[in-house]
C-alpha atoms as a PDB file:
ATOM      1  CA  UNK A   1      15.247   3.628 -15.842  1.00  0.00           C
ATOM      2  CA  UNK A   2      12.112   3.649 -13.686  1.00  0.00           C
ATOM      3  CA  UNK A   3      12.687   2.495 -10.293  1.00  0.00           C
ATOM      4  CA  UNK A   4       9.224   2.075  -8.636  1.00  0.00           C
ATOM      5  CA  UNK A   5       8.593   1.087  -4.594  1.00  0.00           C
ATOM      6  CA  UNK A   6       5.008   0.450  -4.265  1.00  0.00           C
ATOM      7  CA  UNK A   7       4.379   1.525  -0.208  1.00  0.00           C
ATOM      8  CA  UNK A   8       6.417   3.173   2.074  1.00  0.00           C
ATOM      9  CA  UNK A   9       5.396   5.484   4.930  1.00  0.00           C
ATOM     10  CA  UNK A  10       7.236   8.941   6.122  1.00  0.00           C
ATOM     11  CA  UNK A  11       6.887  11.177   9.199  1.00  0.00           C
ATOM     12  CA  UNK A  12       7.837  14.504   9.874  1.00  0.00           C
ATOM     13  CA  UNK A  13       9.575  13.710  12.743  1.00  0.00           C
ATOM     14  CA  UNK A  14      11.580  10.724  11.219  1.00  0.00           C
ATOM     15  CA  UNK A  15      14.097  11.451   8.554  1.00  0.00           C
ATOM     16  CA  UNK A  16      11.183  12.332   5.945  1.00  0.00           C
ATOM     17  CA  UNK A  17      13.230  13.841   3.251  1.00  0.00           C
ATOM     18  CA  UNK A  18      16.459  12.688   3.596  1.00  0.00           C
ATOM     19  CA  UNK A  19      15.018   9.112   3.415  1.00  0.00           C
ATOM     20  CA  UNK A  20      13.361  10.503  -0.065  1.00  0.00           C
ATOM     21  CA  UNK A  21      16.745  11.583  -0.996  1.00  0.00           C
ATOM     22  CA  UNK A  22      18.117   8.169  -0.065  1.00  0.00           C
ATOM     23  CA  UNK A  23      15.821   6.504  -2.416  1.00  0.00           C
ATOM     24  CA  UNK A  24      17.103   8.806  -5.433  1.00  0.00           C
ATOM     25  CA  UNK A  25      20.437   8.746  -5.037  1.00  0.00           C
ATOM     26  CA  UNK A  26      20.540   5.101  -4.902  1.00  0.00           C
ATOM     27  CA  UNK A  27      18.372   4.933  -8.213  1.00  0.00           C
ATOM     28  CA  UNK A  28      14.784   5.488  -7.095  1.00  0.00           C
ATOM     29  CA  UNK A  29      12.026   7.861  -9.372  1.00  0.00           C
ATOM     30  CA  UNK A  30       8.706   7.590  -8.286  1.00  0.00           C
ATOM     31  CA  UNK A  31       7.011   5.484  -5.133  1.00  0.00           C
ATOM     32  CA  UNK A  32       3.709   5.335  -3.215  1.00  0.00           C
ATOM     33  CA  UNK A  33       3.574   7.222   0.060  1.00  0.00           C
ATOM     34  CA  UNK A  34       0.764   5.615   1.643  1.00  0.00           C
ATOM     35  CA  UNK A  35      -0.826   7.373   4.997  1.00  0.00           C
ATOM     36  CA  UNK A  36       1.024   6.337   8.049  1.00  0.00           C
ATOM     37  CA  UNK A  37      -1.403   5.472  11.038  1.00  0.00           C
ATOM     38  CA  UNK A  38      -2.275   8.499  12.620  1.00  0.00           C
ATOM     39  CA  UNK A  39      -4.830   6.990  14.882  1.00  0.00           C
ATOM     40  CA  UNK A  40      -4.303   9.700  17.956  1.00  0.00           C
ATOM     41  CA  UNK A  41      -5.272  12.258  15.203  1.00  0.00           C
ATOM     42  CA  UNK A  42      -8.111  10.018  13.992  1.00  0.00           C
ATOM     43  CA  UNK A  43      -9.539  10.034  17.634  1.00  0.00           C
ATOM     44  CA  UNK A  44      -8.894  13.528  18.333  1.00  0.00           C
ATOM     45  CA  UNK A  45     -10.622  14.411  15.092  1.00  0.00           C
ATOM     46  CA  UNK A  46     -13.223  11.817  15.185  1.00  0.00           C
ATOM     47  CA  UNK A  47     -12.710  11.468  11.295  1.00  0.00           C
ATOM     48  CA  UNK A  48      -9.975  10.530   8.754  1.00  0.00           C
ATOM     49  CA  UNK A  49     -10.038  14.085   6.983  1.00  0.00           C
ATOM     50  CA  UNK A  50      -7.150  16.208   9.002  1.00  0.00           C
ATOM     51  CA  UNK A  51      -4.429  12.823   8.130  1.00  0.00           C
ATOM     52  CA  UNK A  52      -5.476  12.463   4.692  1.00  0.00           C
ATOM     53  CA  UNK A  53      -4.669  16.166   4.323  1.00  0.00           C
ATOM     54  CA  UNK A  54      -1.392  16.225   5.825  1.00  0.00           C
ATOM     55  CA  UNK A  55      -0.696  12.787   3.774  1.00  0.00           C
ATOM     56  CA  UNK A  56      -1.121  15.035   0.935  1.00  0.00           C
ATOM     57  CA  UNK A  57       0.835  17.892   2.208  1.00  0.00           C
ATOM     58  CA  UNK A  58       3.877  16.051   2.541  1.00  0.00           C
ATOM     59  CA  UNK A  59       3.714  14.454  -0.662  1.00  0.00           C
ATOM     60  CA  UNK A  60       3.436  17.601  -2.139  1.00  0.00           C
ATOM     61  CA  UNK A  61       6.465  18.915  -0.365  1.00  0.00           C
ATOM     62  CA  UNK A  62       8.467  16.119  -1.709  1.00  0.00           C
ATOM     63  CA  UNK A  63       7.916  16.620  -5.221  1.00  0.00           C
ATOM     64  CA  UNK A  64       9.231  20.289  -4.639  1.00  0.00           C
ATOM     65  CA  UNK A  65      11.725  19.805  -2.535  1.00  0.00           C
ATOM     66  CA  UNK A  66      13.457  16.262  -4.332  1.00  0.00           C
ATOM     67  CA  UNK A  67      11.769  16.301  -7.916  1.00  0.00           C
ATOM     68  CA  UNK A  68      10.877  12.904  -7.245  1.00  0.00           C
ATOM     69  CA  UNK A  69       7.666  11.183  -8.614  1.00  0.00           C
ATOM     70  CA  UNK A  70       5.539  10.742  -5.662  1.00  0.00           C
ATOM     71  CA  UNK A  71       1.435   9.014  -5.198  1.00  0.00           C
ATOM     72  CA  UNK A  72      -0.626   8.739  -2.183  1.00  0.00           C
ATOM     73  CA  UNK A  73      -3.247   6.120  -1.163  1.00  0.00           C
ATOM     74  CA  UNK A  74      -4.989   6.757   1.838  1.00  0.00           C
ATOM     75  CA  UNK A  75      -7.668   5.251   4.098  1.00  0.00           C
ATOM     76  CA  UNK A  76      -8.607   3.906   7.627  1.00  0.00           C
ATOM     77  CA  UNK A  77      -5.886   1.901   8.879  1.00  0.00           C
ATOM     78  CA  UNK A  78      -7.429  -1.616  10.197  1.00  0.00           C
ATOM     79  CA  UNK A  79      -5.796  -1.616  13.187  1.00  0.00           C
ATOM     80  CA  UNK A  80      -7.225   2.001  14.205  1.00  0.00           C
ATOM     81  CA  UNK A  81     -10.514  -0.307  14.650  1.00  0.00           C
ATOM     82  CA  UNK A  82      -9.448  -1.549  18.176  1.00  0.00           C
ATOM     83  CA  UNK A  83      -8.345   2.012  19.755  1.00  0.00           C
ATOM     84  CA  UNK A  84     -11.430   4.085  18.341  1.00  0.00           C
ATOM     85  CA  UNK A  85     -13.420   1.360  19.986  1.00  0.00           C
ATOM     86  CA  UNK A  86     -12.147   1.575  22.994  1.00  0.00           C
ATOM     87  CA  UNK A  87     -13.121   5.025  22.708  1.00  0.00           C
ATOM     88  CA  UNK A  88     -16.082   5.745  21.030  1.00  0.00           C
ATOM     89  CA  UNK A  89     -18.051   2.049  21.030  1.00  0.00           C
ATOM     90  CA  UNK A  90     -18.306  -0.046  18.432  1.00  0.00           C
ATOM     91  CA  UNK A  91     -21.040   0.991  16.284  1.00  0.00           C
ATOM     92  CA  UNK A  92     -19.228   4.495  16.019  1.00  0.00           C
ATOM     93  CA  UNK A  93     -16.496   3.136  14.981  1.00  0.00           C
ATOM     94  CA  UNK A  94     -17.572   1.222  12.081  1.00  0.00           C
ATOM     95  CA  UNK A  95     -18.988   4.904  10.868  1.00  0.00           C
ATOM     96  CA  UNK A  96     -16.039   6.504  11.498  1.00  0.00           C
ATOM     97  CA  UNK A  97     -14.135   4.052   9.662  1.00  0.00           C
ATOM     98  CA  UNK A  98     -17.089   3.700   6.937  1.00  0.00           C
ATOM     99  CA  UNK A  99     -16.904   7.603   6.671  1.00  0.00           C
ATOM    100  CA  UNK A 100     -12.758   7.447   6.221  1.00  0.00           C
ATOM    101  CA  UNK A 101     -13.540   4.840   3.087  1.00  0.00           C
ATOM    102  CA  UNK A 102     -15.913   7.670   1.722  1.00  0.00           C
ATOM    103  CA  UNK A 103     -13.251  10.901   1.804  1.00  0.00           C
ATOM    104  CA  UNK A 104     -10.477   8.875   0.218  1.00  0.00           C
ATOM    105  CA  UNK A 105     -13.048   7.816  -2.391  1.00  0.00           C
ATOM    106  CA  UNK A 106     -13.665  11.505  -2.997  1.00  0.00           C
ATOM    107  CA  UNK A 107     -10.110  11.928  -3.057  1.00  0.00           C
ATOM    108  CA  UNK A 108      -9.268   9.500  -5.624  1.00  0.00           C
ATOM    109  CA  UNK A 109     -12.410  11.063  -7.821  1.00  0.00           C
ATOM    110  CA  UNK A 110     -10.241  14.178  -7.155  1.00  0.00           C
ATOM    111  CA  UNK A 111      -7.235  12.739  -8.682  1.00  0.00           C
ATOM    112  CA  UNK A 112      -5.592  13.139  -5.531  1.00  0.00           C
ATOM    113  CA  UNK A 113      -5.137  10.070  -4.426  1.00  0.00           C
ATOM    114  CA  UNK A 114      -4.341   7.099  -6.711  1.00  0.00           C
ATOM    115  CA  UNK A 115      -6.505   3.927  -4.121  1.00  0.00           C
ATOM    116  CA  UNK A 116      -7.618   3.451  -1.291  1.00  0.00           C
ATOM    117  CA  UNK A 117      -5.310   1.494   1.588  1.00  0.00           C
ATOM    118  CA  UNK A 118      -3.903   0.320   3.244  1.00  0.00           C
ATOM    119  CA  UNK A 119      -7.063  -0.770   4.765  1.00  0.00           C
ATOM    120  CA  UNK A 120      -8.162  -4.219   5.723  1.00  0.00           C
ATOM    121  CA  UNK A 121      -8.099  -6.287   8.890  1.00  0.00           C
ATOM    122  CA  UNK A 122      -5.890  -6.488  11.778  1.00  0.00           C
ATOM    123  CA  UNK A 123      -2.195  -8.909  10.853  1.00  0.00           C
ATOM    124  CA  UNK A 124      -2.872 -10.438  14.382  1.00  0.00           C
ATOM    125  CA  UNK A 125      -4.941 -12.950  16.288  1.00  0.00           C
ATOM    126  CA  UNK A 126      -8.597 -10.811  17.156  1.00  0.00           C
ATOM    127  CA  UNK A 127     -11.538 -11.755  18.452  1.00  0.00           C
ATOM    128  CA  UNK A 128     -14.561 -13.063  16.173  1.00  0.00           C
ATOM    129  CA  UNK A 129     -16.277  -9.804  16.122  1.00  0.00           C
ATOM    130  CA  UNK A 130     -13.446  -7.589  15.443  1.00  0.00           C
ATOM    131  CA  UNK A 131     -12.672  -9.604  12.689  1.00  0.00           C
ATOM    132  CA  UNK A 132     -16.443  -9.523  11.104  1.00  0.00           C
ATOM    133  CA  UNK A 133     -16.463  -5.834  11.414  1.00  0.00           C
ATOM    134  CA  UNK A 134     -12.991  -5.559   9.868  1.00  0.00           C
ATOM    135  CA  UNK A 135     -14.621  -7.655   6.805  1.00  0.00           C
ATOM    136  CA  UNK A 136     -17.828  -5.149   6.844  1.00  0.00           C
ATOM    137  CA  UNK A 137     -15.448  -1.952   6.628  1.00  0.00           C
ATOM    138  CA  UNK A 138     -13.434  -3.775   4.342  1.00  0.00           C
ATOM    139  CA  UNK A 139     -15.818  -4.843   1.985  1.00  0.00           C
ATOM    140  CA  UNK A 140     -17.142  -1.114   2.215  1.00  0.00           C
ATOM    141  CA  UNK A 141     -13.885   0.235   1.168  1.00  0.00           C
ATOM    142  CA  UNK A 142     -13.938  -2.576  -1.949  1.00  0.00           C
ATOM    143  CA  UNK A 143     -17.385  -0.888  -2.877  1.00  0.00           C
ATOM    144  CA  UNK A 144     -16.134   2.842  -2.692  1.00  0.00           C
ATOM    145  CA  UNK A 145     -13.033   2.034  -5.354  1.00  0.00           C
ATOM    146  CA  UNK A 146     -14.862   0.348  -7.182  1.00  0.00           C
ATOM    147  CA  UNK A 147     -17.264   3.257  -7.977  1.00  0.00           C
ATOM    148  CA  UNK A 148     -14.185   5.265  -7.990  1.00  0.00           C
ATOM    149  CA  UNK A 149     -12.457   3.760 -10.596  1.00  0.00           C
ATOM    150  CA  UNK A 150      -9.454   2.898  -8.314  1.00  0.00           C
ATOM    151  CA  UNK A 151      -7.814  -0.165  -6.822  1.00  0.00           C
ATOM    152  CA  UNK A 152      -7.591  -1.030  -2.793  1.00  0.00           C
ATOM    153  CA  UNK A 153      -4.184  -1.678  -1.190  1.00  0.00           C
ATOM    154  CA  UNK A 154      -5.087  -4.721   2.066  1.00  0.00           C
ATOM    155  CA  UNK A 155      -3.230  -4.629   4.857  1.00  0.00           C
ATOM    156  CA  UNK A 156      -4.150  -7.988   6.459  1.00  0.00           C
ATOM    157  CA  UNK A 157      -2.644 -11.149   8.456  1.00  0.00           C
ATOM    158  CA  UNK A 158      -0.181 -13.133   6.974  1.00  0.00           C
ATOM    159  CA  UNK A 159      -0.549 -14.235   3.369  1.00  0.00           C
ATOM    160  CA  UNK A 160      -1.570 -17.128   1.924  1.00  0.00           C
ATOM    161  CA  UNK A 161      -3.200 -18.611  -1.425  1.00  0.00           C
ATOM    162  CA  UNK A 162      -6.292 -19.584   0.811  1.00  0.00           C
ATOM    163  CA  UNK A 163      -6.168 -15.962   1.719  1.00  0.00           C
ATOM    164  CA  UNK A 164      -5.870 -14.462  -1.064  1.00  0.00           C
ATOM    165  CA  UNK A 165      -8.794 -16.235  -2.814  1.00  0.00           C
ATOM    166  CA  UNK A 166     -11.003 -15.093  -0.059  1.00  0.00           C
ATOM    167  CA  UNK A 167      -9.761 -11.564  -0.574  1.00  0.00           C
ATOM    168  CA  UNK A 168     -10.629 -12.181  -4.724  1.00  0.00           C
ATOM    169  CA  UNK A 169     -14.066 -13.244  -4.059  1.00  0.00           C
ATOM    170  CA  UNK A 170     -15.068 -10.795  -1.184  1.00  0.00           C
ATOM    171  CA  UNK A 171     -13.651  -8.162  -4.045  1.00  0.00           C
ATOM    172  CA  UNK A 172     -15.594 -10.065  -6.699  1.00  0.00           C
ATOM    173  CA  UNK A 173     -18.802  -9.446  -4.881  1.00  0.00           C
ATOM    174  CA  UNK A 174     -18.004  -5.861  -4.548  1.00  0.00           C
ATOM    175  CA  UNK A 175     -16.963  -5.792  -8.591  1.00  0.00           C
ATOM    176  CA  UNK A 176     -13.890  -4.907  -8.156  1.00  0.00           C
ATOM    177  CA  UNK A 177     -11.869  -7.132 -10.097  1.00  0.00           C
ATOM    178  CA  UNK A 178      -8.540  -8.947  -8.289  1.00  0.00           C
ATOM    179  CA  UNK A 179      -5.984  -7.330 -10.390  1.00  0.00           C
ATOM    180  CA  UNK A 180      -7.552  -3.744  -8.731  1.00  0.00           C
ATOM    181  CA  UNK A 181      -6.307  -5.785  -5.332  1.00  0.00           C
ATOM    182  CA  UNK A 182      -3.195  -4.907  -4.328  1.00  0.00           C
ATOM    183  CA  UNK A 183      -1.656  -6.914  -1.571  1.00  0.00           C
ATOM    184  CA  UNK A 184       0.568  -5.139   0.260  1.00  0.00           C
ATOM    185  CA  UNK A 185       3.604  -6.997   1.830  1.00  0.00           C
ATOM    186  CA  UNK A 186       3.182  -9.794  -0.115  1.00  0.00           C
ATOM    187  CA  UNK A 187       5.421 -13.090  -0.104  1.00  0.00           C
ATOM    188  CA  UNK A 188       6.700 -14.134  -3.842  1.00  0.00           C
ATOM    189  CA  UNK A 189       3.219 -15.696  -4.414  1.00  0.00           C
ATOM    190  CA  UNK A 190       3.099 -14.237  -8.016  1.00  0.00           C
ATOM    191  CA  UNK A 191       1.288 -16.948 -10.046  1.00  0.00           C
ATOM    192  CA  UNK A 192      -2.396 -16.935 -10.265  1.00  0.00           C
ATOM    193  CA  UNK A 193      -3.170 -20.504  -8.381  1.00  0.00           C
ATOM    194  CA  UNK A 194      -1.275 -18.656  -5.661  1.00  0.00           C
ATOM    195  CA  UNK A 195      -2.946 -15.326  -5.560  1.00  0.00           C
ATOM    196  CA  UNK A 196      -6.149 -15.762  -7.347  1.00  0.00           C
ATOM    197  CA  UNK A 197      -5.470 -12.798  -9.659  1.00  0.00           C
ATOM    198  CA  UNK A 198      -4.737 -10.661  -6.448  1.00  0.00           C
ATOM    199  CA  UNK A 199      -1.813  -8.134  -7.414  1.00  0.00           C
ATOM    200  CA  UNK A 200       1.020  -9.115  -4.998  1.00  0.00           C
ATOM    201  CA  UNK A 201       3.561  -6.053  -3.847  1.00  0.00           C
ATOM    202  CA  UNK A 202       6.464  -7.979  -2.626  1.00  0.00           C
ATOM    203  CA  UNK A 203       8.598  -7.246   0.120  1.00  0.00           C
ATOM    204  CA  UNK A 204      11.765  -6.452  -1.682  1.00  0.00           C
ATOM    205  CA  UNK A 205      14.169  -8.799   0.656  1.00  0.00           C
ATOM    206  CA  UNK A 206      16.709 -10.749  -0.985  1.00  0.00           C
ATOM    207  CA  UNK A 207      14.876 -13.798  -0.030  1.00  0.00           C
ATOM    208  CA  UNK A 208      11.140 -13.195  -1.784  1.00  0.00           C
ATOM    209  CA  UNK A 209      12.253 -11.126  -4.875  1.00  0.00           C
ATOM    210  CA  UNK A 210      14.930 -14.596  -5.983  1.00  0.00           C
ATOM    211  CA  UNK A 211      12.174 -15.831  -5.604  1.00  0.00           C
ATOM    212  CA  UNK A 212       9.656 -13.960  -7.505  1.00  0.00           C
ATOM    213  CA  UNK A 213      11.450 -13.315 -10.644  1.00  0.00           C
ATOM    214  CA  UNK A 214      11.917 -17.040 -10.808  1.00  0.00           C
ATOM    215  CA  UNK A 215       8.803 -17.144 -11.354  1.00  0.00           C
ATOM    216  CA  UNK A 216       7.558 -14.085 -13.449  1.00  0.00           C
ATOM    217  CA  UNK A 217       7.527 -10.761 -13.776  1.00  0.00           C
ATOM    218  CA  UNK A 218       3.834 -10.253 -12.360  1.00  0.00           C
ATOM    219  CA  UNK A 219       4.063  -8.517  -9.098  1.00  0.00           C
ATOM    220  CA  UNK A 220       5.313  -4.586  -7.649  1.00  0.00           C
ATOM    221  CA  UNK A 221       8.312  -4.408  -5.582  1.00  0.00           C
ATOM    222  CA  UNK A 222       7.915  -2.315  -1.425  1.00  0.00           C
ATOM    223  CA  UNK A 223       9.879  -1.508   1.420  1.00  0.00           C
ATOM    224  CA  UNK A 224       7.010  -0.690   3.403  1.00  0.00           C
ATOM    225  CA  UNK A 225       9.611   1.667   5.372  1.00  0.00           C
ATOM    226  CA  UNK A 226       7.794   3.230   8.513  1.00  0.00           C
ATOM    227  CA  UNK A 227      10.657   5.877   9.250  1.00  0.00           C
ATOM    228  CA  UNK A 228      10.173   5.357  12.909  1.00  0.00           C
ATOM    229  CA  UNK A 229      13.504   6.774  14.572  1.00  0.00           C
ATOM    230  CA  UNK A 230      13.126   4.009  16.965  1.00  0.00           C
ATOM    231  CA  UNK A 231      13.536   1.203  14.810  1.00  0.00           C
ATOM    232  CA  UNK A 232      15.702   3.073  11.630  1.00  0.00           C
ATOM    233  CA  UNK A 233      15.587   1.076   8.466  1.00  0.00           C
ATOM    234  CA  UNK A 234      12.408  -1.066   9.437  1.00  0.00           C
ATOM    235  CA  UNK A 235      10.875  -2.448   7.826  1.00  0.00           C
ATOM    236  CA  UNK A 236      13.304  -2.144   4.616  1.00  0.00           C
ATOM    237  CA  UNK A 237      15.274   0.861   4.666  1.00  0.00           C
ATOM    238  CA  UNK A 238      14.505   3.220   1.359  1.00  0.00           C
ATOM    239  CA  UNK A 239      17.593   1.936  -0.752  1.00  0.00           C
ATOM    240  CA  UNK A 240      16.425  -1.551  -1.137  1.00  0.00           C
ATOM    241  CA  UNK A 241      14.406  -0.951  -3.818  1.00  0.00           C
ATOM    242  CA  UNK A 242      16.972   0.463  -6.143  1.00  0.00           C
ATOM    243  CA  UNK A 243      19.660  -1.672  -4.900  1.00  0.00           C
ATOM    244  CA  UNK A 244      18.123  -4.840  -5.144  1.00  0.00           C
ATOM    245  CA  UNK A 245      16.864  -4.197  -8.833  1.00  0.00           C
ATOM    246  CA  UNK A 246      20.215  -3.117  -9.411  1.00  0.00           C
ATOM    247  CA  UNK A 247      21.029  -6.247  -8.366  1.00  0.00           C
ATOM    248  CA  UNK A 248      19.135  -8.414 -10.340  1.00  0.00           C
ATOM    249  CA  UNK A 249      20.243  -7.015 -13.395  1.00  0.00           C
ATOM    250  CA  UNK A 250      23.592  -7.169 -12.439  1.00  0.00           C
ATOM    251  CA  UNK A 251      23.569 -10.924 -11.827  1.00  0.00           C
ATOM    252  CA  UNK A 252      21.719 -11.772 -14.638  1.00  0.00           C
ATOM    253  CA  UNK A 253      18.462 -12.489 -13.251  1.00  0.00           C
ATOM    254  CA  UNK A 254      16.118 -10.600 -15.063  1.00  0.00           C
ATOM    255  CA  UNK A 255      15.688  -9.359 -18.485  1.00  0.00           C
ATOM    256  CA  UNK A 256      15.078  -5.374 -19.258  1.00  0.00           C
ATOM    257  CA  UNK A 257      11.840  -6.283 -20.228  1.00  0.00           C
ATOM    258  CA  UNK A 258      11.024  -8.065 -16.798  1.00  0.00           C
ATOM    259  CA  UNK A 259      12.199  -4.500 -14.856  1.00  0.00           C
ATOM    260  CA  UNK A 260      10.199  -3.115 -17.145  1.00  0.00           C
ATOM    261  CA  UNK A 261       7.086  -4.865 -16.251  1.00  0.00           C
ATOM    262  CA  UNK A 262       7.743  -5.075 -12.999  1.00  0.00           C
ATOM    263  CA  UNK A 263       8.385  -0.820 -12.197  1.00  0.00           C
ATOM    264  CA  UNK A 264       6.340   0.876 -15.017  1.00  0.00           C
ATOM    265  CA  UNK A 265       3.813  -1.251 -16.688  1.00  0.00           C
ATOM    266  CA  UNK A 266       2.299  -3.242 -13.651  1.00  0.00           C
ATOM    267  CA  UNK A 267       1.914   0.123 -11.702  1.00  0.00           C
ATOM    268  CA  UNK A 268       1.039   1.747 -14.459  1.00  0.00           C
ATOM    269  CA  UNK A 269      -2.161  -0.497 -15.076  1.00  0.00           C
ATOM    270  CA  UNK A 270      -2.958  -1.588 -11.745  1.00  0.00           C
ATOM    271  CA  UNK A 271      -3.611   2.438 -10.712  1.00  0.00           C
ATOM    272  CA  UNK A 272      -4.055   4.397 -14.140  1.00  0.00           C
ATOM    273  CA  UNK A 273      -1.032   6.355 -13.781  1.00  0.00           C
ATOM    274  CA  UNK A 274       1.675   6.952 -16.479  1.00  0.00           C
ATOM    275  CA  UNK A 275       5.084   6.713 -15.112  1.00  0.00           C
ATOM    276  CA  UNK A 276       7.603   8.811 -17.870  1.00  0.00           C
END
């Protein structure tokens, strides 16, 4: 059985590979390690390049060292926005940023990376302008997978169905369709008049995914674990995945075809990737 969590982060100085191995031994094959913020690097560097690369690395380590089925998305972290522009002004930063949406384009041409994201806009209350320059970048990064073939993954403030058709038109004017949207930490708003299209990765508490599969079967499951030794197990440790598809089959909840959908055929067309 294919056991599928759509974002999670690793560092090397958190438990990076023993979390990996926590994930298979409790059922998991194949997630998405998408680029933790770096953004010291990204200011040292002045440029995305040097975290994509060691996002990369350490995906490739994994799959030697654990056999398990890894893919990397990678891009300018929204958030970065307000510390490079306290360093470098803001016009710079919107290049810099602009520039980190153009090498993980390249990298997904590569068939290194598999979208771009988590990029977006800031999950907090910002000022006006931040939040039009967020949009710019964003809409940038919409443009770039588009012409890449690829889907985005949006980090952004809380969501909602309002949201979400904003996010499906801004992507509409960039043609990329919605279903090429990923939203990433996603409430159980799986239906179309609730996400416009958008695909929803659901945080995988008990809570959302009752409430998903209530529903449907049309949405990804994440932990969107950080691996932070300061906070261990935040946001969702790397079991919950498995353990909570193990428990929906085990009370009944969902069919084998739902699972199905839900780990191998939804990923599978939202990024282009086979999952055997």
């Amino acid at each position: 059985m294919i056991i599928f969590d759509n974002h999670l982060h690793l560092r090397r100085d958190g438990r990076f590979l023993d979390a990996v191995n926590d994930f298979k031994n409790a059922g998991g094959t194949h997630f998405v390690l998408c680029q933790l913020p770096m953004t010291r690097l990204v200011i040292k560097n002045k440029g995305y390049g040097v975290c994509y690369q060691e996002t990369l690395e350490m995906a490739e380590e994994i799959r030697s060292k654990t056999g398990i089925g890894v893919f990397v998305t990678v891009g300018p972290y929204p958030v970065d926005y307000l510390k490079l522009k306290e360093k470098f002004g803001r016009e710079e930063t919107i290049r810099i940023m602009k520039k980190g949406m153009d090498i993980a384009a390249n990298l997904c041409e590569e068939g290194q990376c598999i979208a771009i994201g988590e990029i977006g806009r800031p999950h907090f209350p910002v000022e006006e302008q931040v939040m039009n320059d967020s949009n710019e970048i964003l809409f940038y990064g919409m443009k770039k997978a588009k012409n890449a073939g690829v889907p985005v993954v949006l980090h952004t403030e809380s969501t909602t169905p309002e949201q979400c058709k904003e996010l499906s038109e801004m992507g509409e004017k960039a043609g990329l369709p919605p279903h090429k949207i990923v939203k990433h930490y996603s409430p159980p708003l799986i239906l179309k008049n609730e996400n416009f299209g958008l695909m929803p990765s659901v945080l995988a508490s008990k809570k959302n995914i009752f409430a998903a599969i209530k529903k449907g079967a049309r949405f990804m499951m994440e932990t969107d674990y950080i691996d932070d030794p300061r906070r261990p197990g935040a946001v969702l440790g790397p079991k919950t995945v498995p353990r909570r598809t193990m428990e929906l089959i085990e009370k009944d909840m969902a069919t084998e075809e739902q699972i199905l959908k839900i780990h191998k055929e939804n990923p599978e067309k939202t990024y282009g990737i086979s999952l055997d």
